[in-house]
PDB file of N, CA and C in Angstrom:
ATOM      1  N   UNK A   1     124.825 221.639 174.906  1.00  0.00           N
ATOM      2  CA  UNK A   1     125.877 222.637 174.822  1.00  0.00           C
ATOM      3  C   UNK A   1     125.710 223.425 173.527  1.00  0.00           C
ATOM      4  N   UNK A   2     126.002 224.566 173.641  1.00  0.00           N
ATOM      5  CA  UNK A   2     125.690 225.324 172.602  1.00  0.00           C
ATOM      6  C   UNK A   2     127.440 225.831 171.971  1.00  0.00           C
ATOM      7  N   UNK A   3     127.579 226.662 171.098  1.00  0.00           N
ATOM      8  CA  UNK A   3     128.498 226.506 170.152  1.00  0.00           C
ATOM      9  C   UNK A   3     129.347 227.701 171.085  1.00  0.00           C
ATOM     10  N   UNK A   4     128.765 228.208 171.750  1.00  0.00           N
ATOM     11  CA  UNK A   4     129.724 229.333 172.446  1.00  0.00           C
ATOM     12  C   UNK A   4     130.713 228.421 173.762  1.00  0.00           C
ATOM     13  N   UNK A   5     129.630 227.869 174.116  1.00  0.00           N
ATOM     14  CA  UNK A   5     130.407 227.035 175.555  1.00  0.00           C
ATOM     15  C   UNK A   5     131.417 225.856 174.769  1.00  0.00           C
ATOM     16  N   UNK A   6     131.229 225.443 173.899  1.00  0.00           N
ATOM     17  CA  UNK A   6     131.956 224.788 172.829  1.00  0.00           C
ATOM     18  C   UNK A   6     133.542 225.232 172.565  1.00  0.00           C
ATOM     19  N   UNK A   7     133.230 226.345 171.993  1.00  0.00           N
ATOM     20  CA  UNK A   7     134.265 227.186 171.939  1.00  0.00           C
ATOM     21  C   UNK A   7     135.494 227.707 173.021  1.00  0.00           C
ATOM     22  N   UNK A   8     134.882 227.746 174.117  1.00  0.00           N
ATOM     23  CA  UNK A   8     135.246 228.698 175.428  1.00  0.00           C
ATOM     24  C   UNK A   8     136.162 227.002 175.976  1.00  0.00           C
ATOM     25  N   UNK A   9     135.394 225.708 175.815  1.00  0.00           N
ATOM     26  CA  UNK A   9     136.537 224.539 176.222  1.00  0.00           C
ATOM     27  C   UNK A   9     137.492 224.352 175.035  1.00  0.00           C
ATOM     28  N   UNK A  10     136.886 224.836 174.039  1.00  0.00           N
ATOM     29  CA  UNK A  10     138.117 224.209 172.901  1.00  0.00           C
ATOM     30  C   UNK A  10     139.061 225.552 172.731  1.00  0.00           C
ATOM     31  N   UNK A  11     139.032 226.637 173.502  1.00  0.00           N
ATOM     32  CA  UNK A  11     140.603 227.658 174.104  1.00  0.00           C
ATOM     33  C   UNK A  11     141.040 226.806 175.382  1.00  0.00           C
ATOM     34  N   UNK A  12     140.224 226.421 176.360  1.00  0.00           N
ATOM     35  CA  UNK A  12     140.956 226.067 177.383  1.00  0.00           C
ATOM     36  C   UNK A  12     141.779 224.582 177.066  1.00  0.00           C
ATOM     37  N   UNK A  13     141.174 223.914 176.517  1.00  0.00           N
ATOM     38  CA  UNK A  13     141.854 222.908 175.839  1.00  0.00           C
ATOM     39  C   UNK A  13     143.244 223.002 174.941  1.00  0.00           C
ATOM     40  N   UNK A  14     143.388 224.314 174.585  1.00  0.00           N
ATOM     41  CA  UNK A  14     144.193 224.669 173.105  1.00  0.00           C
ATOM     42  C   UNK A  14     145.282 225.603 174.382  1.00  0.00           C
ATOM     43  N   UNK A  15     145.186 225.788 175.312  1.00  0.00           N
ATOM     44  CA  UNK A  15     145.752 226.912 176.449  1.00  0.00           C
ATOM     45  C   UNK A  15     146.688 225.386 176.922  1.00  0.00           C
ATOM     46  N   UNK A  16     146.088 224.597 177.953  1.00  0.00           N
ATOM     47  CA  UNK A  16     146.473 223.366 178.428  1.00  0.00           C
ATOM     48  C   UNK A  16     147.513 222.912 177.474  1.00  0.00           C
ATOM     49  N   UNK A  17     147.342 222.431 176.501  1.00  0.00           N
ATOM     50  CA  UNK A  17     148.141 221.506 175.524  1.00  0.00           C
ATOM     51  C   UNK A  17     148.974 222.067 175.303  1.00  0.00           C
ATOM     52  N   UNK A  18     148.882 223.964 174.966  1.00  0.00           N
ATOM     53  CA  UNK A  18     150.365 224.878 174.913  1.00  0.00           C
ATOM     54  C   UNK A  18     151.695 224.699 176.088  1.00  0.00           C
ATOM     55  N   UNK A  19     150.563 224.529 177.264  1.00  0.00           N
ATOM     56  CA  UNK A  19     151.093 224.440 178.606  1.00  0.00           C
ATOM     57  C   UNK A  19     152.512 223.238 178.959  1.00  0.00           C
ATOM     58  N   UNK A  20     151.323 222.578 178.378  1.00  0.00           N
ATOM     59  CA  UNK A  20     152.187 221.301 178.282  1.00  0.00           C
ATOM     60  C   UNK A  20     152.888 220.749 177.474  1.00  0.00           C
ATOM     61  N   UNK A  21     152.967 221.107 176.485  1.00  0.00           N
ATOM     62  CA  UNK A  21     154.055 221.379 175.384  1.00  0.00           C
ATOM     63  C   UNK A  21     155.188 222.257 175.557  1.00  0.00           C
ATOM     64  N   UNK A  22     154.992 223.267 176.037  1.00  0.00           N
ATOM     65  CA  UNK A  22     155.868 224.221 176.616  1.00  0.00           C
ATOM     66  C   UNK A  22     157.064 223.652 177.783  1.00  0.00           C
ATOM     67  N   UNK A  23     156.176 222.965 178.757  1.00  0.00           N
ATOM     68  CA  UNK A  23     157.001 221.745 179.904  1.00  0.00           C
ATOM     69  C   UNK A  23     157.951 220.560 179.203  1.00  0.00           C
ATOM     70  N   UNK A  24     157.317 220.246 178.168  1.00  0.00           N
ATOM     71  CA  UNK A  24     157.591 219.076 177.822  1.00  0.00           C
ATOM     72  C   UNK A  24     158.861 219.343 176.728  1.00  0.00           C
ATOM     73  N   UNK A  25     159.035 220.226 176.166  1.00  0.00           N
ATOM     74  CA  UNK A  25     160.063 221.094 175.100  1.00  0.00           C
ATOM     75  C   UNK A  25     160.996 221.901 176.186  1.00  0.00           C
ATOM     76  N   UNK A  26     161.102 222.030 177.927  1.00  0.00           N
ATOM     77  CA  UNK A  26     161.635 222.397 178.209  1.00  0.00           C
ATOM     78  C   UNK A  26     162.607 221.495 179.171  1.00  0.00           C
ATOM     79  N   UNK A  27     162.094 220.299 179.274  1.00  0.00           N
ATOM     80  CA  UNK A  27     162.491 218.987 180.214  1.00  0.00           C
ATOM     81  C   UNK A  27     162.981 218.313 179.047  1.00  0.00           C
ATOM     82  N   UNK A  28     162.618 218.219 178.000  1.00  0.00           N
ATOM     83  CA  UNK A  28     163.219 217.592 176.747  1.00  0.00           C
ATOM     84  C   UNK A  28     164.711 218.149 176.609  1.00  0.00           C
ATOM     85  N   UNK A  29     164.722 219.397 176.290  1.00  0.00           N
ATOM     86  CA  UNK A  29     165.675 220.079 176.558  1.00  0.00           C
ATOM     87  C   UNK A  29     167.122 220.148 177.683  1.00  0.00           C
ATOM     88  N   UNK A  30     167.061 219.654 178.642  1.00  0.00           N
ATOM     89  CA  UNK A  30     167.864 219.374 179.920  1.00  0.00           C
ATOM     90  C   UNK A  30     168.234 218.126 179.973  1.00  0.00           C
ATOM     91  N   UNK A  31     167.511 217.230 178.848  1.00  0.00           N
ATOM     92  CA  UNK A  31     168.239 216.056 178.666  1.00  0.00           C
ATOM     93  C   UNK A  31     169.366 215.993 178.175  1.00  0.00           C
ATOM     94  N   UNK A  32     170.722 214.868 178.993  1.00  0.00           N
ATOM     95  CA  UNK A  32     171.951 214.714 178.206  1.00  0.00           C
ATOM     96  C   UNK A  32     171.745 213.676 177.582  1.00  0.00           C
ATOM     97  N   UNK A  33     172.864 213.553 176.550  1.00  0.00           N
ATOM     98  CA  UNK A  33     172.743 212.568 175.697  1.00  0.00           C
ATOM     99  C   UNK A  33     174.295 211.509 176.380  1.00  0.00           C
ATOM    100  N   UNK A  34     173.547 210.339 175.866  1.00  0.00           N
ATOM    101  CA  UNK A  34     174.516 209.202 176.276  1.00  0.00           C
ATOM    102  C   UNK A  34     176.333 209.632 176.165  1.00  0.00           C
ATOM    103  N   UNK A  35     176.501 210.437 175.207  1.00  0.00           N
ATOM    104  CA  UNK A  35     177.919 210.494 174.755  1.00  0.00           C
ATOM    105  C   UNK A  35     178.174 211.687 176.127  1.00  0.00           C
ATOM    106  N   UNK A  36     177.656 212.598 176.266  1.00  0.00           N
ATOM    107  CA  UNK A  36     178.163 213.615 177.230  1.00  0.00           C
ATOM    108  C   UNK A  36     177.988 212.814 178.509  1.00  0.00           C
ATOM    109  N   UNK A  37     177.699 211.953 178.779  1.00  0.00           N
ATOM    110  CA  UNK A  37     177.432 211.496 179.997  1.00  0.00           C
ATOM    111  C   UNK A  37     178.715 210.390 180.331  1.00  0.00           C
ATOM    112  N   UNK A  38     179.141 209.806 178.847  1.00  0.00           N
ATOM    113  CA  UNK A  38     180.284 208.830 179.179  1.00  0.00           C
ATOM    114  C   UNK A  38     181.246 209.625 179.291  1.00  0.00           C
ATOM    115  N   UNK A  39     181.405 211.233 178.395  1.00  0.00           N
ATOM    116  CA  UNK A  39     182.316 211.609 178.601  1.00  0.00           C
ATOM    117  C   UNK A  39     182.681 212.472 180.101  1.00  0.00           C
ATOM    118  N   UNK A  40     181.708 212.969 180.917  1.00  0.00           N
ATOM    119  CA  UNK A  40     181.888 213.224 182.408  1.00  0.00           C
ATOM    120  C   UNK A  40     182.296 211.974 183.109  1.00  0.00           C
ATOM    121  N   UNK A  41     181.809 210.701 182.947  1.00  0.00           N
ATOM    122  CA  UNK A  41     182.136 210.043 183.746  1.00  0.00           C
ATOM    123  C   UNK A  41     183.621 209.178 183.110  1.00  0.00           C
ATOM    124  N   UNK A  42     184.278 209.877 181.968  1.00  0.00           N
ATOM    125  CA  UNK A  42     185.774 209.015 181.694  1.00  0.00           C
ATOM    126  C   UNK A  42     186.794 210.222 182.348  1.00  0.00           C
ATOM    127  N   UNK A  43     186.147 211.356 182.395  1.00  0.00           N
ATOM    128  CA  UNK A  43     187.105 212.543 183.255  1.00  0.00           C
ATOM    129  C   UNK A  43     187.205 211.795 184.980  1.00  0.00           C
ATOM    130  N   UNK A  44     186.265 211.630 185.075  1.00  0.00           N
ATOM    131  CA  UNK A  44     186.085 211.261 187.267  1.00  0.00           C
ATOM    132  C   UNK A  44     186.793 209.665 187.478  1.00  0.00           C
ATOM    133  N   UNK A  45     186.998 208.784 185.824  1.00  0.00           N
ATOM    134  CA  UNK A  45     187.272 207.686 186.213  1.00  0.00           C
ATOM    135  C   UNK A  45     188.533 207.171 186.901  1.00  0.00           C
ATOM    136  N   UNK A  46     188.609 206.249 187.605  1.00  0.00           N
ATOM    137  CA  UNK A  46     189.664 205.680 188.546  1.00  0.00           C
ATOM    138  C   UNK A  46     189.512 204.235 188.298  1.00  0.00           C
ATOM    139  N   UNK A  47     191.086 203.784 187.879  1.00  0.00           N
ATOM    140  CA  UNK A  47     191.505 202.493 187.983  1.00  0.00           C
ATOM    141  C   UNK A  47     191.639 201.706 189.980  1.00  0.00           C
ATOM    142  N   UNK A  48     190.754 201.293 190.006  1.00  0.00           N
ATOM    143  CA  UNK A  48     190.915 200.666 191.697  1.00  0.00           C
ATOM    144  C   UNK A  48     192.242 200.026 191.751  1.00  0.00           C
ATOM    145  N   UNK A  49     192.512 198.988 191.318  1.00  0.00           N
ATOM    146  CA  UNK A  49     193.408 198.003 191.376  1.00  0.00           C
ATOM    147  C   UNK A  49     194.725 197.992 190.224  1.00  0.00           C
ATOM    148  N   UNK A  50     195.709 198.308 190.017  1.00  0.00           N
ATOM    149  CA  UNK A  50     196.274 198.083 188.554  1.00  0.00           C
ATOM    150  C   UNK A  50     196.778 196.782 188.488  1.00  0.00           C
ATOM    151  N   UNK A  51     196.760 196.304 187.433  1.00  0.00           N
ATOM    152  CA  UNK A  51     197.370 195.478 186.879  1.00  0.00           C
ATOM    153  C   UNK A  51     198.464 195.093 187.128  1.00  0.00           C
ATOM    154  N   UNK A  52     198.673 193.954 187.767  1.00  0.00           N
ATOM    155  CA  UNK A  52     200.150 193.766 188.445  1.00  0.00           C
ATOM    156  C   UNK A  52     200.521 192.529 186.980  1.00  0.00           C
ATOM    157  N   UNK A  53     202.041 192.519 186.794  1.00  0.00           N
ATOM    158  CA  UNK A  53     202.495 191.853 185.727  1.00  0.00           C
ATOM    159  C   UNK A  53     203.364 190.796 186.549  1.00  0.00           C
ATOM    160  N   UNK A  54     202.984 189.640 186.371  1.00  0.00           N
ATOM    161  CA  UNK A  54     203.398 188.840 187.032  1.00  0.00           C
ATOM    162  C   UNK A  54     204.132 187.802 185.915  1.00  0.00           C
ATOM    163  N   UNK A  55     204.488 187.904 184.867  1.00  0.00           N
ATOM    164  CA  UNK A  55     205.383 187.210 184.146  1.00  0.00           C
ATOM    165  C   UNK A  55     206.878 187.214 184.939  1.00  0.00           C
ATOM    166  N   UNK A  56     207.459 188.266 185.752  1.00  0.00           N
ATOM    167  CA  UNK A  56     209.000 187.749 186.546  1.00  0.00           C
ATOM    168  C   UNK A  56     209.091 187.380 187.604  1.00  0.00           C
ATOM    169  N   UNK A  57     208.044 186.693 187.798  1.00  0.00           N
ATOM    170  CA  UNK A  57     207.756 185.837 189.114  1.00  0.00           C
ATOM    171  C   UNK A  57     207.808 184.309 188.365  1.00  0.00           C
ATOM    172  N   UNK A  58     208.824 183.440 188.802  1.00  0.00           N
ATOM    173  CA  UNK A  58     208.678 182.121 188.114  1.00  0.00           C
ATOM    174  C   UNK A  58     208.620 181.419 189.464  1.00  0.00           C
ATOM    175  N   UNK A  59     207.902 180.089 189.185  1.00  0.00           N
ATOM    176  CA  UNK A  59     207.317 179.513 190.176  1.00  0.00           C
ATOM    177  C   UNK A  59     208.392 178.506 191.646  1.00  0.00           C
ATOM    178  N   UNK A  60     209.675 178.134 190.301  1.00  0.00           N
ATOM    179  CA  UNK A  60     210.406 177.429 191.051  1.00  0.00           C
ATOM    180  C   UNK A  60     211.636 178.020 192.059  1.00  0.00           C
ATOM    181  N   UNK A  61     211.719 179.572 192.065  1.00  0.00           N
ATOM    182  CA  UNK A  61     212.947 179.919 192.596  1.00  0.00           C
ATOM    183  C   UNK A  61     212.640 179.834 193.879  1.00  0.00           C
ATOM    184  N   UNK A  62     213.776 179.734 194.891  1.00  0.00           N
ATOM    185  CA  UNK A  62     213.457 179.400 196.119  1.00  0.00           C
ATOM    186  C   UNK A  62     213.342 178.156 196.552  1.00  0.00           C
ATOM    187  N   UNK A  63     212.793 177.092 195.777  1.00  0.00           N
ATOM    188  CA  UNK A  63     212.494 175.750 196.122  1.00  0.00           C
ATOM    189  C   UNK A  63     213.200 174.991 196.153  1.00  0.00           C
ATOM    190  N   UNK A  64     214.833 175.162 195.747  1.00  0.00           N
ATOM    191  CA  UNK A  64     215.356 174.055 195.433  1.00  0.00           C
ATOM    192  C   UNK A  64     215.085 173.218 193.981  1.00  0.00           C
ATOM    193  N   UNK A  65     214.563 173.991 193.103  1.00  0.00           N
ATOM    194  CA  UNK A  65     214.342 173.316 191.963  1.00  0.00           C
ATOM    195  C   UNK A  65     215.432 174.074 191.030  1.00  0.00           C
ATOM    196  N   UNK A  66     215.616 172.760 189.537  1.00  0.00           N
ATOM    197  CA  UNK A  66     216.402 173.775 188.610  1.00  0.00           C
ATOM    198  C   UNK A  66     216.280 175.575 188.755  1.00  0.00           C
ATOM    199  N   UNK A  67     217.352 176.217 188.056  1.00  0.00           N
ATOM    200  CA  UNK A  67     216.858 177.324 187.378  1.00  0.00           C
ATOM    201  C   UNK A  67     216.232 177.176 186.043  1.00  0.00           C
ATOM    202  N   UNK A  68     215.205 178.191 186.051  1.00  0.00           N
ATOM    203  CA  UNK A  68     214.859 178.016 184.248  1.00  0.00           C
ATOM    204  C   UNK A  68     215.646 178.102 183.382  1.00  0.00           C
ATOM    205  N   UNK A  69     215.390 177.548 182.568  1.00  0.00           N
ATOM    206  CA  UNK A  69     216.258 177.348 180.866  1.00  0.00           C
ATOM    207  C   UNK A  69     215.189 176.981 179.727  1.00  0.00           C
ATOM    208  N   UNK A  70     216.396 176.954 179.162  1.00  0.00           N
ATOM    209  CA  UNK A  70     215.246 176.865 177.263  1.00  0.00           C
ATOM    210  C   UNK A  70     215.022 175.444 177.099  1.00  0.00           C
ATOM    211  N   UNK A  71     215.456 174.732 178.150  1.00  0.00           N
ATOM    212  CA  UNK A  71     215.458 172.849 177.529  1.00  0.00           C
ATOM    213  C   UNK A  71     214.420 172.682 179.024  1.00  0.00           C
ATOM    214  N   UNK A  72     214.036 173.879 180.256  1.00  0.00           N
ATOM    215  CA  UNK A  72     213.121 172.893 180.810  1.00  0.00           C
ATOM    216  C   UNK A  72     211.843 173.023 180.597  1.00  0.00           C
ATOM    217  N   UNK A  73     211.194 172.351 181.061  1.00  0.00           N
ATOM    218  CA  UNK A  73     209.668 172.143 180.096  1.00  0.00           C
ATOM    219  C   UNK A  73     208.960 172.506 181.697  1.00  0.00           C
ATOM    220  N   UNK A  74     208.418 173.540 181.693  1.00  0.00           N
ATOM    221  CA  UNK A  74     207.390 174.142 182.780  1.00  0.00           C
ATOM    222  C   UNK A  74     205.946 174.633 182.263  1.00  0.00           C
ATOM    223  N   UNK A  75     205.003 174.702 182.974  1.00  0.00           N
ATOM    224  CA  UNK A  75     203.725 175.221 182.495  1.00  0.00           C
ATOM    225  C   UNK A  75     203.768 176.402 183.721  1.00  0.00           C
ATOM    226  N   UNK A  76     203.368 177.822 183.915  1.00  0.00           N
ATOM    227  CA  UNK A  76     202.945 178.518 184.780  1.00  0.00           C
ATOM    228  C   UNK A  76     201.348 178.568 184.557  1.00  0.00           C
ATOM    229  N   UNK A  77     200.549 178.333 185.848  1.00  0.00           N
ATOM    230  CA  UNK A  77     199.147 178.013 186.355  1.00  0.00           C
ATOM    231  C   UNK A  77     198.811 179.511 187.052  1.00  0.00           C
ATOM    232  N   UNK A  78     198.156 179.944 186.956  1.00  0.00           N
ATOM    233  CA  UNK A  78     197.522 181.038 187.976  1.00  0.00           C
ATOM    234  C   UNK A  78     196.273 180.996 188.139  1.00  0.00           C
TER     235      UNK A  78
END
């Protein structure tokens, strides 16, 4: 190879790498970042199920057992 044909791959080489630098700075670019992404998905978010509070539900009413008081000694299990 002589210094001309040399030359003529080391533009097409130097053309390519622009090419692809150019792609690669433009797909780089269209990337989101983690924070914009939590923040679209805390706008769309939905609670499925809520939280039901089950502290005024006591276990013994209905049964025929005492009512609660401060002297009876119960554990609630769930």
């Amino acid at each position: 190879m002589n210094n001309d044909e040399l030359d003529q791959l080391n533009e097409k080489n130097q053309k390519r790498t622009k090419e692809i630098e150019e792609r690669y700075f433009a797909a780089n670019a269209e990337i989101r970042t983690a924070k914009e992404i939590m923040n679209e998905q805390k706008e769309t978010f939905e609670i499925k199920e809520r939280f039901k509070d089950s502290s005024i539900n006591y276990p013994t009413y209905g049964r025929g057992l005492k009512l609660p008081a401060m002297e009876l000694n119960t554990f609630m299990i769930s």
